[in-house]
C-alpha atoms as a PDB file:
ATOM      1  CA  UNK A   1       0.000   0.000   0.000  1.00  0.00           C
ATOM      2  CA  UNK A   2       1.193   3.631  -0.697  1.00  0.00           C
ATOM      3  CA  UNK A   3       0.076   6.347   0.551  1.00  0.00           C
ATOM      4  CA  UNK A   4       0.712  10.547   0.545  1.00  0.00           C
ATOM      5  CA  UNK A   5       1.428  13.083   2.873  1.00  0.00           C
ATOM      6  CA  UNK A   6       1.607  17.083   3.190  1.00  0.00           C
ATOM      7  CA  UNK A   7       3.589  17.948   6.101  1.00  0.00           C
ATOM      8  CA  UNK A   8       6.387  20.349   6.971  1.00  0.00           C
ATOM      9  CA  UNK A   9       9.340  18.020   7.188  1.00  0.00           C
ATOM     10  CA  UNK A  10      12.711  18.821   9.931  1.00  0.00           C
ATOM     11  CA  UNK A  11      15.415  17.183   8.480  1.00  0.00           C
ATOM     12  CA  UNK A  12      18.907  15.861   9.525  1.00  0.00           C
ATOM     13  CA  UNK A  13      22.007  14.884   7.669  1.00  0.00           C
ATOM     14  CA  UNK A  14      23.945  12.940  10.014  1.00  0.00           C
ATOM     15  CA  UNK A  15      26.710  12.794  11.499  1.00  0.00           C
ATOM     16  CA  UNK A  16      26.800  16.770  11.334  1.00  0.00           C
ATOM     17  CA  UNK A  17      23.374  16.987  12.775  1.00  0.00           C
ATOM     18  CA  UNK A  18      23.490  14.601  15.403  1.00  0.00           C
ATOM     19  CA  UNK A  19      23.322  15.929  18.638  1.00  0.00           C
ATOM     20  CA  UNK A  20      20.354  17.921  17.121  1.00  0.00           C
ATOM     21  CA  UNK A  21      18.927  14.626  16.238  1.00  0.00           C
ATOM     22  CA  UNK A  22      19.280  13.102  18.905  1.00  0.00           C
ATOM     23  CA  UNK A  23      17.778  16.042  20.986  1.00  0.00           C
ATOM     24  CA  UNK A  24      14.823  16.014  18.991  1.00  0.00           C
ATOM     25  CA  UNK A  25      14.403  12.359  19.723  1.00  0.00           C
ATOM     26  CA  UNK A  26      14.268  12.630  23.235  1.00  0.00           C
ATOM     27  CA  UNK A  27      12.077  15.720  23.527  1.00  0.00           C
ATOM     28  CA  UNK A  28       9.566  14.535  21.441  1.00  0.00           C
ATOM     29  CA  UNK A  29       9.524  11.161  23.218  1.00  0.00           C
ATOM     30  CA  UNK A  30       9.781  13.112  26.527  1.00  0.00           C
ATOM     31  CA  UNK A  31       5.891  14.736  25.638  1.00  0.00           C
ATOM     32  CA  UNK A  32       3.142  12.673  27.622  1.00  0.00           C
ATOM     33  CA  UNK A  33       1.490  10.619  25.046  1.00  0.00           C
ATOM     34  CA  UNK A  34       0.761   6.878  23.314  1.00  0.00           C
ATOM     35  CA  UNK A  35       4.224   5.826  21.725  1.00  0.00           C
ATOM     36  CA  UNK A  36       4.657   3.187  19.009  1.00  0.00           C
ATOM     37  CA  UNK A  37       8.692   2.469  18.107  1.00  0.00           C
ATOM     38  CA  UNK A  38       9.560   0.193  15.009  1.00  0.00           C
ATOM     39  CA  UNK A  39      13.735  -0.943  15.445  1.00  0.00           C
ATOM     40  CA  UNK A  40      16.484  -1.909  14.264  1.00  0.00           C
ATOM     41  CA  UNK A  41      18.877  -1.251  16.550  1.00  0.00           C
ATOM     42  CA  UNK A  42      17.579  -0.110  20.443  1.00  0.00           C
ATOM     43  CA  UNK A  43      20.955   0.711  22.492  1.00  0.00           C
ATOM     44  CA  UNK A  44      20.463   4.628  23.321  1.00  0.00           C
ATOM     45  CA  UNK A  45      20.051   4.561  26.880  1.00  0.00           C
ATOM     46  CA  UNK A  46      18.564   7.584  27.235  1.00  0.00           C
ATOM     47  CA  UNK A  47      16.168   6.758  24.709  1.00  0.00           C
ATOM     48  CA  UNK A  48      15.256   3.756  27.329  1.00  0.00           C
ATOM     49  CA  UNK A  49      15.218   5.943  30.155  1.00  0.00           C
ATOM     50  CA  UNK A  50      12.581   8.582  29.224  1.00  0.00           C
ATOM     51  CA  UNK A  51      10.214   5.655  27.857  1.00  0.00           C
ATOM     52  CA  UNK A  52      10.673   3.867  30.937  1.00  0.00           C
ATOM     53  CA  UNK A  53       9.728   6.950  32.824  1.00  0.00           C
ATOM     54  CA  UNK A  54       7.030   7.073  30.251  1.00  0.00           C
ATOM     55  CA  UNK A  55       5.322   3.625  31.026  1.00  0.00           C
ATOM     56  CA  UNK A  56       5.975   4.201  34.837  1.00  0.00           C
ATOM     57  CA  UNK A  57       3.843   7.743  34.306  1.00  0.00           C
ATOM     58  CA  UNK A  58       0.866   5.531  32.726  1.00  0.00           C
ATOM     59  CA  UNK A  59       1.908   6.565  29.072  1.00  0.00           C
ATOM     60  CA  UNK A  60       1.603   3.332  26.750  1.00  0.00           C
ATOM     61  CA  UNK A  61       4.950   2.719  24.828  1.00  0.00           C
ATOM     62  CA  UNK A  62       4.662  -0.122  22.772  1.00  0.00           C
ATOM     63  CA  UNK A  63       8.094  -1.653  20.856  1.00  0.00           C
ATOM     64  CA  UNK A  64       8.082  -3.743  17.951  1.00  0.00           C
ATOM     65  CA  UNK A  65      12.045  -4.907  17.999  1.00  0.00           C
ATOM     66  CA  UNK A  66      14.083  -6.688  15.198  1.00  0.00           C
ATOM     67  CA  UNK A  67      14.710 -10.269  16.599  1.00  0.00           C
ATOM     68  CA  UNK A  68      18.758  -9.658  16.863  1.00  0.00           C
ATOM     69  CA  UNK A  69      18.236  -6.858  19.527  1.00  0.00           C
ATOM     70  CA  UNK A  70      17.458  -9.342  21.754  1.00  0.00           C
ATOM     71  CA  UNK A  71      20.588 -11.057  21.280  1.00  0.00           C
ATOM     72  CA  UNK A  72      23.395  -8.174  20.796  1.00  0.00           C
ATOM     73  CA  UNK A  73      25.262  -7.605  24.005  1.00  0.00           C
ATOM     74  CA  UNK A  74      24.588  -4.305  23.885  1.00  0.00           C
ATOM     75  CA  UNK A  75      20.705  -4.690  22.909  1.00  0.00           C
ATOM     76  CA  UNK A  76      19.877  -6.982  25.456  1.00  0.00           C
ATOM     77  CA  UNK A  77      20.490  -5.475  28.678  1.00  0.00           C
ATOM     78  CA  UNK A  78      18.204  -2.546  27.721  1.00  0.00           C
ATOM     79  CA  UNK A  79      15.651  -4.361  26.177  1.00  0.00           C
ATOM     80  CA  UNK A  80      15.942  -6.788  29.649  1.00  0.00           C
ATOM     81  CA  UNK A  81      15.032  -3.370  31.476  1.00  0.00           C
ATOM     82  CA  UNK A  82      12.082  -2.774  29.427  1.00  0.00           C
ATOM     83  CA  UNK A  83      10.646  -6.259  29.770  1.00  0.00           C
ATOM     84  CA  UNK A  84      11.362  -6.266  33.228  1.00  0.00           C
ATOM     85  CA  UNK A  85       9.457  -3.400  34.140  1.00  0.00           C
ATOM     86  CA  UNK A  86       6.619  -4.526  31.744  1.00  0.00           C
ATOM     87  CA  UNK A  87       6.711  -2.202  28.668  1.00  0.00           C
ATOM     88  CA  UNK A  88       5.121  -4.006  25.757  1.00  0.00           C
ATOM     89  CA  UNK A  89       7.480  -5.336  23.751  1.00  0.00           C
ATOM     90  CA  UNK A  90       7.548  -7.311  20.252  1.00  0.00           C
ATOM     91  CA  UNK A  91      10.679  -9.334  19.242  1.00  0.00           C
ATOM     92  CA  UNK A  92      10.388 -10.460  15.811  1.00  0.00           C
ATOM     93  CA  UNK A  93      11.272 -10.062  11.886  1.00  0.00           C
ATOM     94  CA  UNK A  94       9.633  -9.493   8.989  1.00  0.00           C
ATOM     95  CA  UNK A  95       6.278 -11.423   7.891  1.00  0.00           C
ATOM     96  CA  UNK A  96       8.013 -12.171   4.534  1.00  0.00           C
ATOM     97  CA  UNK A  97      10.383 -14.586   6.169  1.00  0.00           C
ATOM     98  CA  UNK A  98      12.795 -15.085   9.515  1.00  0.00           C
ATOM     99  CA  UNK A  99      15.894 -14.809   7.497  1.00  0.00           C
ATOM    100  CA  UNK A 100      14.400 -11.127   6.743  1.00  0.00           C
ATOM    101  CA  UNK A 101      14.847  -8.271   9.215  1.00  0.00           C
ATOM    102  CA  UNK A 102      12.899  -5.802  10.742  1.00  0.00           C
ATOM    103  CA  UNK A 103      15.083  -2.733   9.420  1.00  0.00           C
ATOM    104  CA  UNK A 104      12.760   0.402   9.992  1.00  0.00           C
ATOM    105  CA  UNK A 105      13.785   3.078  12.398  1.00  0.00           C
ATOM    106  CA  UNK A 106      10.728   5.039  13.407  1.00  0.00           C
ATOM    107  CA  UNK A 107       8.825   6.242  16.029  1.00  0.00           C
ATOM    108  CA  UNK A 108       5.522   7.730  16.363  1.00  0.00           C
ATOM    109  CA  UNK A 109       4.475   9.704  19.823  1.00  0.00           C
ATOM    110  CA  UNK A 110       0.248   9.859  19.179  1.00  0.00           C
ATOM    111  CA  UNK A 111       0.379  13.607  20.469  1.00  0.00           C
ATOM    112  CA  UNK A 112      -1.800  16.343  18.681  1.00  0.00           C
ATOM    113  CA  UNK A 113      -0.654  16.383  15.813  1.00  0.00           C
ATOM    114  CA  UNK A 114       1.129  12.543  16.153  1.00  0.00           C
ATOM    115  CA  UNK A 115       4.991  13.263  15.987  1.00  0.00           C
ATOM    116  CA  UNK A 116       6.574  10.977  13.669  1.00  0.00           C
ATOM    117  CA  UNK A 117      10.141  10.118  13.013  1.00  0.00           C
ATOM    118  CA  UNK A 118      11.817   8.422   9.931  1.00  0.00           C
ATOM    119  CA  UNK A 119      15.102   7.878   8.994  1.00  0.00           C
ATOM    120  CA  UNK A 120      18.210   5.550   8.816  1.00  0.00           C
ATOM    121  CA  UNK A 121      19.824   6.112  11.576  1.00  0.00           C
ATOM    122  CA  UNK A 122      19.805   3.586  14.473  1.00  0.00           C
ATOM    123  CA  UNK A 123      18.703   4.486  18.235  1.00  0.00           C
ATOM    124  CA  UNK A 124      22.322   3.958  19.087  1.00  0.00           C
ATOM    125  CA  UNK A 125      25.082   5.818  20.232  1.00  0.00           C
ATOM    126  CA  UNK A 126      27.180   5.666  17.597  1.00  0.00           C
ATOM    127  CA  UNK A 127      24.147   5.798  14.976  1.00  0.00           C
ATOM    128  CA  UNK A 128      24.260   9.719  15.199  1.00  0.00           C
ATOM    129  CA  UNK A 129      28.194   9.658  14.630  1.00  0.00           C
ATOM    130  CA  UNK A 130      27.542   7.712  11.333  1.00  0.00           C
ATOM    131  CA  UNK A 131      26.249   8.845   7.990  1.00  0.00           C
ATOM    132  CA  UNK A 132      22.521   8.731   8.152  1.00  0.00           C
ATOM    133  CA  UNK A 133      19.631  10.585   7.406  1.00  0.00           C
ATOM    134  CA  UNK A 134      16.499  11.363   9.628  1.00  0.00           C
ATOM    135  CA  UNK A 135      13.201  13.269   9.493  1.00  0.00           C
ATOM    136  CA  UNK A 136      11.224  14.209  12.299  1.00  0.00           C
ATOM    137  CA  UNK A 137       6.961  15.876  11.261  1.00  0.00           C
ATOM    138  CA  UNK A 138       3.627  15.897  11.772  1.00  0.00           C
ATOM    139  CA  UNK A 139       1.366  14.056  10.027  1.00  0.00           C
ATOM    140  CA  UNK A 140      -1.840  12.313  10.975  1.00  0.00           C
ATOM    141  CA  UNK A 141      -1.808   9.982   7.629  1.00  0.00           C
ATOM    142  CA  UNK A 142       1.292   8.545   9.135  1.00  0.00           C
ATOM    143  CA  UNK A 143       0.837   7.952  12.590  1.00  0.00           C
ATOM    144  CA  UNK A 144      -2.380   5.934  11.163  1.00  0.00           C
ATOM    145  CA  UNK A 145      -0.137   4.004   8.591  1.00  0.00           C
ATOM    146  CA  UNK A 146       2.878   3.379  11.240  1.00  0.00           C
ATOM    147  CA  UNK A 147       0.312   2.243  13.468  1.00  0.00           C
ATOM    148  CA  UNK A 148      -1.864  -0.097  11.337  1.00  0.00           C
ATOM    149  CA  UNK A 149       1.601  -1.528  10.334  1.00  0.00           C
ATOM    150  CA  UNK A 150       3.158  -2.111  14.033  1.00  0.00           C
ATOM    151  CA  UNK A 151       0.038  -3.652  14.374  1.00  0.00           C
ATOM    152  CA  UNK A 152      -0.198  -5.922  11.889  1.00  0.00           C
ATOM    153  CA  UNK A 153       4.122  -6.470  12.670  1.00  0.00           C
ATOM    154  CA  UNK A 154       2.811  -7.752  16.537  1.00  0.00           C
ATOM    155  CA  UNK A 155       0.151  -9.850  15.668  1.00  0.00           C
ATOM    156  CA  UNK A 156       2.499 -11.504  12.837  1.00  0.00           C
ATOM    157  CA  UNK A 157       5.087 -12.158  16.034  1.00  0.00           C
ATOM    158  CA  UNK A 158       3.238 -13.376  18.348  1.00  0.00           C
ATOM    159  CA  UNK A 159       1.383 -15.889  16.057  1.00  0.00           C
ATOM    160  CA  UNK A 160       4.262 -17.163  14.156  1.00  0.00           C
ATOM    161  CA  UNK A 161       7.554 -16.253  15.903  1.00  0.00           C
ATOM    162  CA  UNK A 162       6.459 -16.856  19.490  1.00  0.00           C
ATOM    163  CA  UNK A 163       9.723 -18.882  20.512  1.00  0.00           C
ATOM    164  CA  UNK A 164      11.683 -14.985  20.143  1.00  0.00           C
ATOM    165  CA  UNK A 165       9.673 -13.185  22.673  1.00  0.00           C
ATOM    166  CA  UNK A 166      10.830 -12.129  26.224  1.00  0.00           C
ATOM    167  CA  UNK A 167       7.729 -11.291  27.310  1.00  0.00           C
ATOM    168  CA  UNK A 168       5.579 -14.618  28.966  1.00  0.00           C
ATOM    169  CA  UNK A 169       1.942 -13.471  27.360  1.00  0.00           C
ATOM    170  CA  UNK A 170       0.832 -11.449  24.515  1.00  0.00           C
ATOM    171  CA  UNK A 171      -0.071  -7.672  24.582  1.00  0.00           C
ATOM    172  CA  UNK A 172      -3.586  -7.438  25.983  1.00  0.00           C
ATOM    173  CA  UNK A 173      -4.068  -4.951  23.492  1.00  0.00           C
ATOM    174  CA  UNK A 174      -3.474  -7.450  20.420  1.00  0.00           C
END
């Protein structure tokens, strides 16, 4: 399915505009509201912290994970943390086949207007340092699409990659 969008689009070139990326990460993820993250790579602690403060303030976060974050020995401690304190989260790959990953980096924080983010770079650390390309808008086309999609993600992981999740039970949300 495709699909358009008008929006005003912030954009960064990366590695020059990385500590503005990464700024803009964490203050739009640091607004009260429903998140929904799609990843590749989940190692920027920070990024962990303020959605763990998140779910702790009642804020739904909800993390659809590419199965080899919860294997990397830096992935896995922070994704541990997340489980742990019982923020939804989806380990899996893509519905087209387990040799496939889950390579989208994107975020989208349901505020009004839903914040979305789309780019390359990884929520890592050194992602920002590297060459990579990010866009942070509004846009309520989007949000619906990203959502419908991490939606349709989780339900394909729990039903047919079950033996990759950390948490014990489904989402009760499914």
């Amino acid at each position: 399915m495709t699909f358009k969008i008008t929006t005003t689009v912030r954009c960064f070139l990366l590695p020059d505009d990385g500590n503005a990326a990464k700024r803009a990460i964490l203050q739009h993820l640091d607004d009260p509201s429903e998140i929904y993250i799609t990843a590749y790579s989940f190692t920027l602690v920070p990024m962990v912290d303020v959605l763990l403060a998140h779910f702790q303030a009642g804020d739904p976060v909800h993390l659809y994970l590419d199965f080899s974050q919860s294997q990397g020995r830096a992935e896995k401690p922070q994704i541990r943390r997340l489980v742990d304190a019982g923020v939804e989260v989806t380990i899996g790959t893509s519905p087209k086949g387990s040799a496939y990953i889950s390579h989208t980096k994107g975020f989208v924080c349901l505020d009004r207007p839903p914040a979305c983010w789309e780019g390359s770079v990884n929520f890592s650390q050194t992602g920002f340092l590297q060459v990579n390309t990010a866009m942070l808008f509004n846009s309520q086309e989007w949000a619906n699409q990203f959502v419908a999609q991490f939606k349709g993600l989780r339900k394909f992981a729990w039903q047919e990659e079950r033996d990759k999740q950390l948490m014990p039970s489904p989402p009760p949300n499914m």
